[in-house]
Protein backbone atom coordinates (compact mmCIF):
# COMPACT_ATOMS: atom_id res chain seq x y z
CA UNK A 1 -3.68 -25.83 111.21
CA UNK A 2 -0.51 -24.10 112.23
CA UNK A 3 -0.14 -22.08 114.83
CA UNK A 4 1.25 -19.40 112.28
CA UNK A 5 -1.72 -19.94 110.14
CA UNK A 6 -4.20 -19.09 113.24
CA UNK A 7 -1.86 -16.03 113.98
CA UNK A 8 -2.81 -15.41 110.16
CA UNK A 9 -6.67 -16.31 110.32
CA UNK A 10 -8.21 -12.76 110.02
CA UNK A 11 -6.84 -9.81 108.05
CA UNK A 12 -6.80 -7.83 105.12
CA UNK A 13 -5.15 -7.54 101.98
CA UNK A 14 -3.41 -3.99 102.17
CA UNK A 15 -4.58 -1.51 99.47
CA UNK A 16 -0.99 -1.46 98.20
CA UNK A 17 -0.95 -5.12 97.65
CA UNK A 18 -4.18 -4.62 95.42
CA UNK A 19 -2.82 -1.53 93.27
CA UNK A 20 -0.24 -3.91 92.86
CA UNK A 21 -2.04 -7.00 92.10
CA UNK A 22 -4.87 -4.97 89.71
CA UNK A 23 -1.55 -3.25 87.68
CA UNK A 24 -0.06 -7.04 86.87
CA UNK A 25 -3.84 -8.76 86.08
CA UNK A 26 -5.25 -6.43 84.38
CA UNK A 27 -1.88 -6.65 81.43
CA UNK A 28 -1.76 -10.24 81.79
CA UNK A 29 -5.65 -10.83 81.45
CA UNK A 30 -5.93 -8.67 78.51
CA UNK A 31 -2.88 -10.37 77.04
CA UNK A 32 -4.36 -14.28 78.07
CA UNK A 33 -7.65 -13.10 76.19
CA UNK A 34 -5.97 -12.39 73.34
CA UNK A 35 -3.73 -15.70 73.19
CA UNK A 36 -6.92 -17.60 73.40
CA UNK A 37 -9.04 -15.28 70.92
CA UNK A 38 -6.10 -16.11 68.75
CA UNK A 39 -6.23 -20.10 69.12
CA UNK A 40 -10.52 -19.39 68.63
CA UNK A 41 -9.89 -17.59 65.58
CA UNK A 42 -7.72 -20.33 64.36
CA UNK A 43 -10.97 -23.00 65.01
CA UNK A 44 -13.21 -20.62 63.85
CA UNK A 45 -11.69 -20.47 60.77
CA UNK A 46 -10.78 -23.63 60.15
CA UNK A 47 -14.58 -24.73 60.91
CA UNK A 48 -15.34 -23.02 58.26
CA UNK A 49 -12.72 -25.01 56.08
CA UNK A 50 -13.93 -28.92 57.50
CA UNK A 51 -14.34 -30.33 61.02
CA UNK A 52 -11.88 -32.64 59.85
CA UNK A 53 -9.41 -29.40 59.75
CA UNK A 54 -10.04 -28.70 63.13
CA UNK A 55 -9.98 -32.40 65.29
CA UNK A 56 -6.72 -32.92 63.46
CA UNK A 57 -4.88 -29.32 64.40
CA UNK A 58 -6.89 -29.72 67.78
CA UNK A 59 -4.86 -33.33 68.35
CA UNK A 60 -1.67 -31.04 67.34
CA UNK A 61 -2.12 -28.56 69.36
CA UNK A 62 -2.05 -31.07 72.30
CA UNK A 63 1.00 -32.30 71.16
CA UNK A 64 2.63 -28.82 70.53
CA UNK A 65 1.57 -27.61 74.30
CA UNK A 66 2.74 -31.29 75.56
CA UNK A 67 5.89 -30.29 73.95
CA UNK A 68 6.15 -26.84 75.06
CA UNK A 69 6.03 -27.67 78.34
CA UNK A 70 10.34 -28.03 78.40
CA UNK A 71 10.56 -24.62 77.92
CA UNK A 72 8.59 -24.14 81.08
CA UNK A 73 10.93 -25.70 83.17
CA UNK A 74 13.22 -22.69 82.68
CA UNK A 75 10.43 -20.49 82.50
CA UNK A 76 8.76 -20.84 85.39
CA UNK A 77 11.81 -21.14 87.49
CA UNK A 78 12.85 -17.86 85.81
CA UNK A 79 9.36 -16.43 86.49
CA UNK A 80 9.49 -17.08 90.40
CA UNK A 81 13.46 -16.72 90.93
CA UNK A 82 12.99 -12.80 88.77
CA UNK A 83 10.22 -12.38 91.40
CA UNK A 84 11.89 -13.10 94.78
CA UNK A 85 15.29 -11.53 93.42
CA UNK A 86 13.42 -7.95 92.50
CA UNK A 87 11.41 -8.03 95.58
CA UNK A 88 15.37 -8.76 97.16
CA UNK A 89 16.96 -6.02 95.07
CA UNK A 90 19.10 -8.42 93.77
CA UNK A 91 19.32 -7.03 89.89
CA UNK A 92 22.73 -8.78 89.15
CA UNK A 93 21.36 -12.34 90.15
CA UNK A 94 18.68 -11.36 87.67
CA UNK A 95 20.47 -9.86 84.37
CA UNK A 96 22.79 -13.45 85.23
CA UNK A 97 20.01 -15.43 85.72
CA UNK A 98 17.78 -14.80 82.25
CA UNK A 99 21.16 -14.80 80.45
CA UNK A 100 21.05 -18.64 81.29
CA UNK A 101 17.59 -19.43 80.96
CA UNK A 102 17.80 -17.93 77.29
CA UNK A 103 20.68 -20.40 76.25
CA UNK A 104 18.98 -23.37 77.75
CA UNK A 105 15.79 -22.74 75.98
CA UNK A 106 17.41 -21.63 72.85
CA UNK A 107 18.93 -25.27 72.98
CA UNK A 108 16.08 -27.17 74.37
CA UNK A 109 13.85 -25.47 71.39
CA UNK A 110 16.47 -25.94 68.69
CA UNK A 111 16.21 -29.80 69.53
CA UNK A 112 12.46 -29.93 69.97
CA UNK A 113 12.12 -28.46 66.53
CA UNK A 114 14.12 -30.63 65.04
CA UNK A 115 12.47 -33.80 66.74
CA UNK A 116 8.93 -32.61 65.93
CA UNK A 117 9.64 -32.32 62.59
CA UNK A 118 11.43 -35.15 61.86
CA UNK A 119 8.98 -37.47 63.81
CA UNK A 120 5.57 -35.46 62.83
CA UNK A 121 3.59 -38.39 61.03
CA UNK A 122 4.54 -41.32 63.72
CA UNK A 123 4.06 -39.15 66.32
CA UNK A 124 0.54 -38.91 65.28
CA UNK A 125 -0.38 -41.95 64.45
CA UNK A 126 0.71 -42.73 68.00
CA UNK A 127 -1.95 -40.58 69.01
CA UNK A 128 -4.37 -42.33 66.84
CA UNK A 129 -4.82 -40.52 63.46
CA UNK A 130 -5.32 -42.04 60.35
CA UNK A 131 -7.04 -41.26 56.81
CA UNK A 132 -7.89 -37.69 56.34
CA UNK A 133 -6.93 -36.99 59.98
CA UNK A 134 -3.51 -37.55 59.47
CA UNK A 135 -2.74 -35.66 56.25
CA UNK A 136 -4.47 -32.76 57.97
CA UNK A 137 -2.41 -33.36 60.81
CA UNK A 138 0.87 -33.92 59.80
CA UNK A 139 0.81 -30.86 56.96
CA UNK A 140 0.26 -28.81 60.00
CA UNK A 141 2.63 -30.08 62.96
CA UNK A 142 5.41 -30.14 60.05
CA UNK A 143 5.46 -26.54 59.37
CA UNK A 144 4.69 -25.67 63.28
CA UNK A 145 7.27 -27.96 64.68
CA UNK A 146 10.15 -26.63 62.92
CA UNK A 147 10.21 -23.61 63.96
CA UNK A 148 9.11 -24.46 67.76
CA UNK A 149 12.22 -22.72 69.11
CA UNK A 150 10.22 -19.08 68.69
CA UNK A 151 8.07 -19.85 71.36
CA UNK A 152 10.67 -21.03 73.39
CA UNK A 153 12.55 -17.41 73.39
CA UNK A 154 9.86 -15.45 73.36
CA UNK A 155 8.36 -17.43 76.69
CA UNK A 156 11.45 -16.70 78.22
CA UNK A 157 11.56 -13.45 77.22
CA UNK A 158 7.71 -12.45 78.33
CA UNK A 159 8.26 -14.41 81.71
CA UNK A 160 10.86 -12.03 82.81
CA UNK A 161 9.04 -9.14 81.64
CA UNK A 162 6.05 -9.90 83.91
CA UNK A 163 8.21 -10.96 86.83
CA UNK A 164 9.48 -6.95 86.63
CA UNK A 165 5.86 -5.70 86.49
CA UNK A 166 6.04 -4.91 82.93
CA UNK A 167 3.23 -6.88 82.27
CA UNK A 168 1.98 -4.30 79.47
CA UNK A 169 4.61 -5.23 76.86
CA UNK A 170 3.89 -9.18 76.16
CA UNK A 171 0.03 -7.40 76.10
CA UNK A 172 0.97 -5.20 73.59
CA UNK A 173 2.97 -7.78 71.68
CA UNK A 174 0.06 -10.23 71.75
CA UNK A 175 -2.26 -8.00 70.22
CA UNK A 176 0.04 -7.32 67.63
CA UNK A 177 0.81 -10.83 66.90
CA UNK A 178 -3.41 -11.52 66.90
CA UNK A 179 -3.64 -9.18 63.78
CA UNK A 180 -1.48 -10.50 61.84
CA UNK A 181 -2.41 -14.30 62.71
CA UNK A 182 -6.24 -13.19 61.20
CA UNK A 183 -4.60 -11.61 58.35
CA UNK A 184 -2.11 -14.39 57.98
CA UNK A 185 -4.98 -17.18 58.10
CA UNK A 186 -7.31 -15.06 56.54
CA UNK A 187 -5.07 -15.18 52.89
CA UNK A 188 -3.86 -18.48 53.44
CA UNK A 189 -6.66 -20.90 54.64
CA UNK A 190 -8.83 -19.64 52.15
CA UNK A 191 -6.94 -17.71 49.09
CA UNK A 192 -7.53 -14.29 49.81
CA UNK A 193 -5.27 -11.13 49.04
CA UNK A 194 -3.87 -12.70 45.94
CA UNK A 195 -2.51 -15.31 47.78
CA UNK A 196 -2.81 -19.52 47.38
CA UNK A 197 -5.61 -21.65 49.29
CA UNK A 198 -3.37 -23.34 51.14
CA UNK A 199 -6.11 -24.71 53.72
CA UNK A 200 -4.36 -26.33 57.12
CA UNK A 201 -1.04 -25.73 55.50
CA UNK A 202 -1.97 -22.13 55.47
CA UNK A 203 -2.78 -21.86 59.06
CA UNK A 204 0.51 -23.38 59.94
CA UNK A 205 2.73 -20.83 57.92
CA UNK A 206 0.75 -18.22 59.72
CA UNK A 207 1.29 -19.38 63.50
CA UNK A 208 4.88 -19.89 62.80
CA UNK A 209 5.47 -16.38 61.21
CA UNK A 210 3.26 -14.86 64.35
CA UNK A 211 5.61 -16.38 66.60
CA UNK A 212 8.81 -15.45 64.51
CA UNK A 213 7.29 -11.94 64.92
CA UNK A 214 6.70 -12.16 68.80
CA UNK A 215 9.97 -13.67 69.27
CA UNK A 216 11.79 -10.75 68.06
CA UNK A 217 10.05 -7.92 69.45
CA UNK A 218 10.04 -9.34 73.25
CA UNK A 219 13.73 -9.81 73.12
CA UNK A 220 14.06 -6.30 71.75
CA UNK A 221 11.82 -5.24 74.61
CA UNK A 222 13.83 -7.04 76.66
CA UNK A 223 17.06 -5.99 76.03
CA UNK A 224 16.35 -2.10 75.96
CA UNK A 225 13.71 -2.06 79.41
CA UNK A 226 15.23 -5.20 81.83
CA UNK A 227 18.08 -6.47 81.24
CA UNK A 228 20.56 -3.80 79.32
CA UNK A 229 22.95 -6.46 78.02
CA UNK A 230 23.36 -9.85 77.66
CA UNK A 231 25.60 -11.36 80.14
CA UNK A 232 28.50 -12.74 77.48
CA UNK A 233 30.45 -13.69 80.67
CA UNK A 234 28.25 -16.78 81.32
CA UNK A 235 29.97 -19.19 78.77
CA UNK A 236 33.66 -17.94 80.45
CA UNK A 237 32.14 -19.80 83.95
CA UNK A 238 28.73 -21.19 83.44
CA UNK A 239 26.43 -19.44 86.94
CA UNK A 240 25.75 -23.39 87.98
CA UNK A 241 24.07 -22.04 91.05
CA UNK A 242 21.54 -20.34 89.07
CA UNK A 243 20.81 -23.38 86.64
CA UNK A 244 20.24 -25.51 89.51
CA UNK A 245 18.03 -22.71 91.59
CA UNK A 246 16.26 -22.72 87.83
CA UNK A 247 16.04 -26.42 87.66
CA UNK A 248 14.98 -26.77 91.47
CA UNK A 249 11.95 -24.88 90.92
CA UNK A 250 11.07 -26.00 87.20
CA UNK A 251 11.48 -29.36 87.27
CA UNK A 252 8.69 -30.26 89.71
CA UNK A 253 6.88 -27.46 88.36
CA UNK A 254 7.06 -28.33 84.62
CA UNK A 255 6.28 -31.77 85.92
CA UNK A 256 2.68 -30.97 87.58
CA UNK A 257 2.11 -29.62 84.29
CA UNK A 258 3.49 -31.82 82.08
CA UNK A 259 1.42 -35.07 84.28
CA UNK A 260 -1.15 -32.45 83.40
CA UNK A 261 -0.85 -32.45 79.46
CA UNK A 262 0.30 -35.87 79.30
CA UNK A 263 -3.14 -36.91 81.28
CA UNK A 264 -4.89 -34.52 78.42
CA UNK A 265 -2.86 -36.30 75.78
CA UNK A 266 -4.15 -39.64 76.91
CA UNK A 267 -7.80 -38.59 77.45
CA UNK A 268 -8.05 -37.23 73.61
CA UNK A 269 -6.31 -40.48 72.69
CA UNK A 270 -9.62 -42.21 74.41
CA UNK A 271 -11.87 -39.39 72.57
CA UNK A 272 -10.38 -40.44 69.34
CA UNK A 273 -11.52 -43.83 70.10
CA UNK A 274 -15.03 -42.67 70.26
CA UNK A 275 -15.13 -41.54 66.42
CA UNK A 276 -14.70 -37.86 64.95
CA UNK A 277 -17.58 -36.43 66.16
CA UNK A 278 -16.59 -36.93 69.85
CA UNK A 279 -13.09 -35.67 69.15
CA UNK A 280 -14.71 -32.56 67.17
CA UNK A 281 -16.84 -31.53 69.84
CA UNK A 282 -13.95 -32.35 72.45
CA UNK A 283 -12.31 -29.60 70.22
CA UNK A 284 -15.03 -26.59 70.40
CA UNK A 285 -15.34 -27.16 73.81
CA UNK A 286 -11.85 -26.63 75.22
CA UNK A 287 -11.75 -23.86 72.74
CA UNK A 288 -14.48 -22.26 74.35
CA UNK A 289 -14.35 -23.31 78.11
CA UNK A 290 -11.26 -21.05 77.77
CA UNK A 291 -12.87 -17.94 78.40
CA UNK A 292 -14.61 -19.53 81.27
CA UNK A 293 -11.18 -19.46 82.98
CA UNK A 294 -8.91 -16.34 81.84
CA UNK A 295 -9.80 -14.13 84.80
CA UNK A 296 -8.53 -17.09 86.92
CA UNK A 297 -5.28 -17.46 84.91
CA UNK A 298 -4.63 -13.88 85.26
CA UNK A 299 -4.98 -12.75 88.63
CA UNK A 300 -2.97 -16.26 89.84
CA UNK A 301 -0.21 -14.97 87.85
CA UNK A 302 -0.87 -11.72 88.82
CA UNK A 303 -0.77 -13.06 92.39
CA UNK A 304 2.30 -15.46 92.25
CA UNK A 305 4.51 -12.66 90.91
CA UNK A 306 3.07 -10.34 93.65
CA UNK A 307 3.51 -13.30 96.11
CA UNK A 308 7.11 -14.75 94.84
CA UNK A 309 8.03 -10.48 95.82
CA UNK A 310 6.58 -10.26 98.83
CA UNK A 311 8.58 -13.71 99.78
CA UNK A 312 11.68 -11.68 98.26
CA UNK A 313 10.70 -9.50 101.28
CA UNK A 314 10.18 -12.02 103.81
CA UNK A 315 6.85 -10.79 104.00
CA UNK A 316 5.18 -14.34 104.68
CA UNK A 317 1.64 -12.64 106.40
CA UNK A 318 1.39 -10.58 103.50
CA UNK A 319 1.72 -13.41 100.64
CA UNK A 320 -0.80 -15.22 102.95
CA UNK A 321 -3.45 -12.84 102.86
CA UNK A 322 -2.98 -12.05 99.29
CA UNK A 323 -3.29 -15.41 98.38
CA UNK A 324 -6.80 -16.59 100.23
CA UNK A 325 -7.87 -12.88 98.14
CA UNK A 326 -7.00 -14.50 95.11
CA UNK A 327 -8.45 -17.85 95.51
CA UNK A 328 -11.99 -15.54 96.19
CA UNK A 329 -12.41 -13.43 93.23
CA UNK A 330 -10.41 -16.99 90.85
CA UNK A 331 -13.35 -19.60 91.80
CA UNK A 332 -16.04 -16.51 91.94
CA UNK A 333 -15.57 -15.25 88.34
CA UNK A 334 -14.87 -18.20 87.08
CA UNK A 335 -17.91 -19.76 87.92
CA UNK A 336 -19.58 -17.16 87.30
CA UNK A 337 -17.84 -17.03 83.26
CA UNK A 338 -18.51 -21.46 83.44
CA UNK A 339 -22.16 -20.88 83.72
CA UNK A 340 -22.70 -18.13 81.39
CA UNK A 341 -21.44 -20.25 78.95
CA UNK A 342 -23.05 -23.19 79.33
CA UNK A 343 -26.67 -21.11 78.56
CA UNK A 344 -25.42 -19.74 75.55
CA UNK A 345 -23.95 -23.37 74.57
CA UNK A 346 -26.32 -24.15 71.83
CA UNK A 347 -25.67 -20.86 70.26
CA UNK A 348 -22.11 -20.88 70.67
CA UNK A 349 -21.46 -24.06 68.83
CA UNK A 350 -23.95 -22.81 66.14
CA UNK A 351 -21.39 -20.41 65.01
CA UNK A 352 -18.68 -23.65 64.96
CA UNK A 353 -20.47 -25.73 63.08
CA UNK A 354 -23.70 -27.23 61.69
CA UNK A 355 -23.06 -30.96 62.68
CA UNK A 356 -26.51 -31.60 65.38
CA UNK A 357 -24.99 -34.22 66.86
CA UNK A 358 -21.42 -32.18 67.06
CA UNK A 359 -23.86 -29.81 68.65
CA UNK A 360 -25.67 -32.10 71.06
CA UNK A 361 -22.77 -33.82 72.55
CA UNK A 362 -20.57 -30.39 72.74
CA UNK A 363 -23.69 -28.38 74.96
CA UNK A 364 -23.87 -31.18 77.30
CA UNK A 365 -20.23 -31.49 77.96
CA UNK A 366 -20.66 -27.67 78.34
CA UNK A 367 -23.30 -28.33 81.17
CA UNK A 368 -20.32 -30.86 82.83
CA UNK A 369 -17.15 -28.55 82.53
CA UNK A 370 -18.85 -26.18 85.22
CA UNK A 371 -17.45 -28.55 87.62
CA UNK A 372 -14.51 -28.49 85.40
CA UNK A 373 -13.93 -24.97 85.82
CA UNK A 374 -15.17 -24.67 89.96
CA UNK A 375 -12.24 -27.06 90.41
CA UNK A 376 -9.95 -25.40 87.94
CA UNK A 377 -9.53 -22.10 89.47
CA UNK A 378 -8.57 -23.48 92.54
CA UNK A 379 -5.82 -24.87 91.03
CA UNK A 380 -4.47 -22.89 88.51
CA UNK A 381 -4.51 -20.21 92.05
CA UNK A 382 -2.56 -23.18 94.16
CA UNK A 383 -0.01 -24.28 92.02
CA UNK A 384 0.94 -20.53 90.80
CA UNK A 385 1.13 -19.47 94.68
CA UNK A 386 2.58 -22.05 96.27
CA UNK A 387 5.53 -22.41 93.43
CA UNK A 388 5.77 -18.26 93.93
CA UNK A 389 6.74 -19.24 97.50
CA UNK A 390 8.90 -22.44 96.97
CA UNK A 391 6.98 -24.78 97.68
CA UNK A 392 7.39 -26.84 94.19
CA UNK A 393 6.49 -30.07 95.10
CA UNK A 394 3.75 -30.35 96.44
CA UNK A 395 1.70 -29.99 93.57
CA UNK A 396 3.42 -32.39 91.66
CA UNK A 397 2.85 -34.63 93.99
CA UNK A 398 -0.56 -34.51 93.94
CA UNK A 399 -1.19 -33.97 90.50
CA UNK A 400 0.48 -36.99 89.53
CA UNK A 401 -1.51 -39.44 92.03
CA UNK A 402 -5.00 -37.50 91.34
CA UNK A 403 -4.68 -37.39 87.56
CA UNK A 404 -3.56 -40.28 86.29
CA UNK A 405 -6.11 -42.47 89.10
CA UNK A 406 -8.94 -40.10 89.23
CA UNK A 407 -8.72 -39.02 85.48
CA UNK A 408 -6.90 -41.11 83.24
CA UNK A 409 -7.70 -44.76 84.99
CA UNK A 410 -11.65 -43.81 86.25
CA UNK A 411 -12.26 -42.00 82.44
CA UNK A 412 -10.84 -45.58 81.16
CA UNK A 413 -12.73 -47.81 83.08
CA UNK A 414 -16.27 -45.59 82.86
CA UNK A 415 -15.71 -43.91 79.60
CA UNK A 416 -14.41 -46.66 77.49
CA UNK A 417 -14.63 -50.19 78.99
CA UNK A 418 -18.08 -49.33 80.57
CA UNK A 419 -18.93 -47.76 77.59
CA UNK A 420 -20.35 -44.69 78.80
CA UNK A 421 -18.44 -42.47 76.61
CA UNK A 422 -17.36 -38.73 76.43
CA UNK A 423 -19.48 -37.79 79.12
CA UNK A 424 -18.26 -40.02 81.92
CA UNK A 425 -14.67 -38.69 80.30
CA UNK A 426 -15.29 -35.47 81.76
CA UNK A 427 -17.15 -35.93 84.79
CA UNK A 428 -13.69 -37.68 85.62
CA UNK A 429 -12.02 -34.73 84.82
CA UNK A 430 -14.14 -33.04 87.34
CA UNK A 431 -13.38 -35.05 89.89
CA UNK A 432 -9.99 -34.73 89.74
CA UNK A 433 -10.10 -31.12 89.66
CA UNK A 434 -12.59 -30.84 92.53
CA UNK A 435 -10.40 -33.20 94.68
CA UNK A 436 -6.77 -31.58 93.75
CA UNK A 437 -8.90 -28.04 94.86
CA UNK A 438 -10.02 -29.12 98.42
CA UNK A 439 -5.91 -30.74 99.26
CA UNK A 440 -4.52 -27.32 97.54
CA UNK A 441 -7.02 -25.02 99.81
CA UNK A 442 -5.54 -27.09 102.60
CA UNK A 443 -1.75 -26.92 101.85
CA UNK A 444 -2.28 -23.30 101.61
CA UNK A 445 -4.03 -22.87 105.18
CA UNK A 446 -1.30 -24.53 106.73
CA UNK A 447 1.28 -22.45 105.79
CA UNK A 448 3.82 -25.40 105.32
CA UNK A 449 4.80 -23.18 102.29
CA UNK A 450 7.04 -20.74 104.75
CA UNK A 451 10.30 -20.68 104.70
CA UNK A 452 10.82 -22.45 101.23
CA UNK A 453 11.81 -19.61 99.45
CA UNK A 454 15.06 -19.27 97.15
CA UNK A 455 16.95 -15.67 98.68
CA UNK A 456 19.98 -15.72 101.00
């Protein structure tokens, strides 16, 4: 430990700080509910269309997310450089800045679209799906993969928002967008309103208009509350100073989470090996186990934006303190949400579906993600502080040698060539987890992180 960090070792977090820090969570936690309420309502109701239905959007999904993660590169280097700048009173860097991250994602997503679409049905069998699976599949990743590019605006879009603490409006937005997506799904999964039963199909059209729809109101939000115009002056003399600030921070940080994904991507492609039970319940758990962990999410975004200003104010002992108050409250509540659901696991899946053995293999995987989750916090706090202060690498780093040893190559050798299945799956996801948590804690302590910020 530094000398810095024992300077550091006991203090408070200022009452400011936590006006500050409640005003951004509270938005973003509301809003981060109601993205995940709408990805359960989607499994809900396509439970109660076949579990088929749902392992085949579920093995989608993790392609879509696996795919979205290019549009964080800009995003979260927009995200942390729109947090430093405001906390520098730097407003022009910033209306320059999210001019360029919105024509790099607007590109990026055009060409994502196009390559989803056009390599939907080899992309899953790559993944392993065949037979019903893959009609299922590909009728849905066709109609969502077009139109990817939505979500690759309107993340850019809501990113910036948040950075300048107007948290409220991607809220609003999402809430919005929720309503319709039960409406849309609602007449097109199952034929209601006069409209066809269009099954899978149905809940495709239905995430793509919802996104459509976000799209366009955050970049009207945008435009009339942030940034007042568009800077037009950016394809005169392209801001390269700005694209590679964006691309410094990004790049390492879109990589820790695309290692992440990919590691995901890999461990469903060993669930699918186990049959479509395994893959079902794999499904209805990380659907659920997603409530475990919202209050974490928020508060460590909540935090890195209130962080990433401070560092815009060289404030260093402040960000320090805020962040060990963070990491608290993120493992507290979370385990806290982890165990809760775990009891109610029986009932829970009861209301997914009416497979037994589904049901069996789901409540005891339940049991296992509280380790999951413990671990979880921790780093979903480390990785959105440290990147708020610069310190990018790091967790890619780490996430790259923990998840792809401790995960991907330990769930191989115990789940599948030992033969103890799903379970020894995800106690090698805890492990990883646990151990990326206890070197995180650490990095933070030490206050290597200093200095590594992006104003001058």
């Amino acid at each position: 430990m530094t000398a810095l960090s024992l300077h550091f070792k006991s203090g408070n977090v200022s009452p400011g700080l936590k006006r500050q820090l409640g005003n951004l969570t509270l938005p973003i936690f509301i809003e981060t509910l109601l993205i995940m309420t709408l990805g359960a309502v989607d499994t809900f109701m396509l439970s109660r269309y076949s579990d088929v239905a749902v392992a085949s959007v579920g093995v989608v999904n993790q392609v879509m997310m696996l795919c979205f993660l290019m549009f964080e590169v800009i995003n979260i280097g927009t995200s942390v450089l729109v947090s430093q700048y405001l906390g520098a009173h730097r407003q022009d860097r910033i209306v320059t800045l999210v001019g360029v991250s919105l024509v790099v994602n607007l590109v990026t997503g055009l060409l994502i679209s196009l390559l989803l679409f056009g390599f939907a049905k080899n992309i899953l069998i790559m993944m392993g799906l065949d037979g019903d699976l893959l009609t299922e599949g590909h009728r849905y990743m066709s109609i969502v993969g077009i139109f990817a590019f939505f979500q690759a605006i309107a993340l850019t879009a809501s990113a910036t928002l948040r950075a300048c603490n107007k948290a409220y409006y991607p809220m609003v937005i999402v809430a919005l967008v929720n309503v319709c997506n039960i409406v849309g799904n609602y007449s097109l999964i199952f034929g209601n309103f006069g409209m066809p039963a269009l099954g899978v199909k149905g809940a495709a059209i239905s995430t793509a208009a919802c996104r459509c729809i976000a799209m366009t109101l955050l970049c009207i939000i945008l435009f009339r509350t942030t940034v007042k115009r568009f800077p037009w002056e950016i394809f005169r003399q392209f801001p390269m100073r700005e694209f590679k600030n964006l691309l410094k921070v990004g790049l390492p940080s879109a990589g820790e989470m695309f290692s992440y994904s990919s590691a995901q991507v890999v461990m469903t492609m060993f669930i699918t090996m186990l049959g479509v039970e395994a893959l079902a319940a794999r499904t209805y758990v990380v659907n659920t186990v997603m409530f475990g962990y919202i209050f974490c999410i928020a508060i460590s975004q909540g935090g890195a934006i209130t962080i990433g200003h401070l560092i815009g104010r060289g404030k260093v002992k402040g960000a320090f303190y805020l962040g060990k108050f963070v990491l608290r409250w993120s493992v507290l509540i979370t385990l806290l949400l982890s165990l809760l659901i775990a009891l109610n696991g029986r009932t829970i899946m009861g209301f997914l579906t009416s497979d037994p053995a589904i049901i069996s293999l789901a409540c005891t995987i339940l049991w296992i993600d509280v380790l999951v989750e413990t671990g979880r916090a921790i780093n979903i706090y480390a990785t959105n502080a440290l990147r708020a202060t610069g310190d990018v690498n790091f967790p890619f780093y780490v996430g790259l040698v923990t998840m792809w040893t401790l995960q991907v190559l330990g769930g191989y050798i115990f789940g599948i060539m030992l033969g103890f299945g799903i379970y020894a799956l995800w106690f090698m996801i805890s492990l990883d987890e646990l151990t990326r948590g206890i070197i995180f804690v650490r990095r933070w302590n030490s206050l290597k992180w200093a200095g590594k910020g992006f104003v001058n």
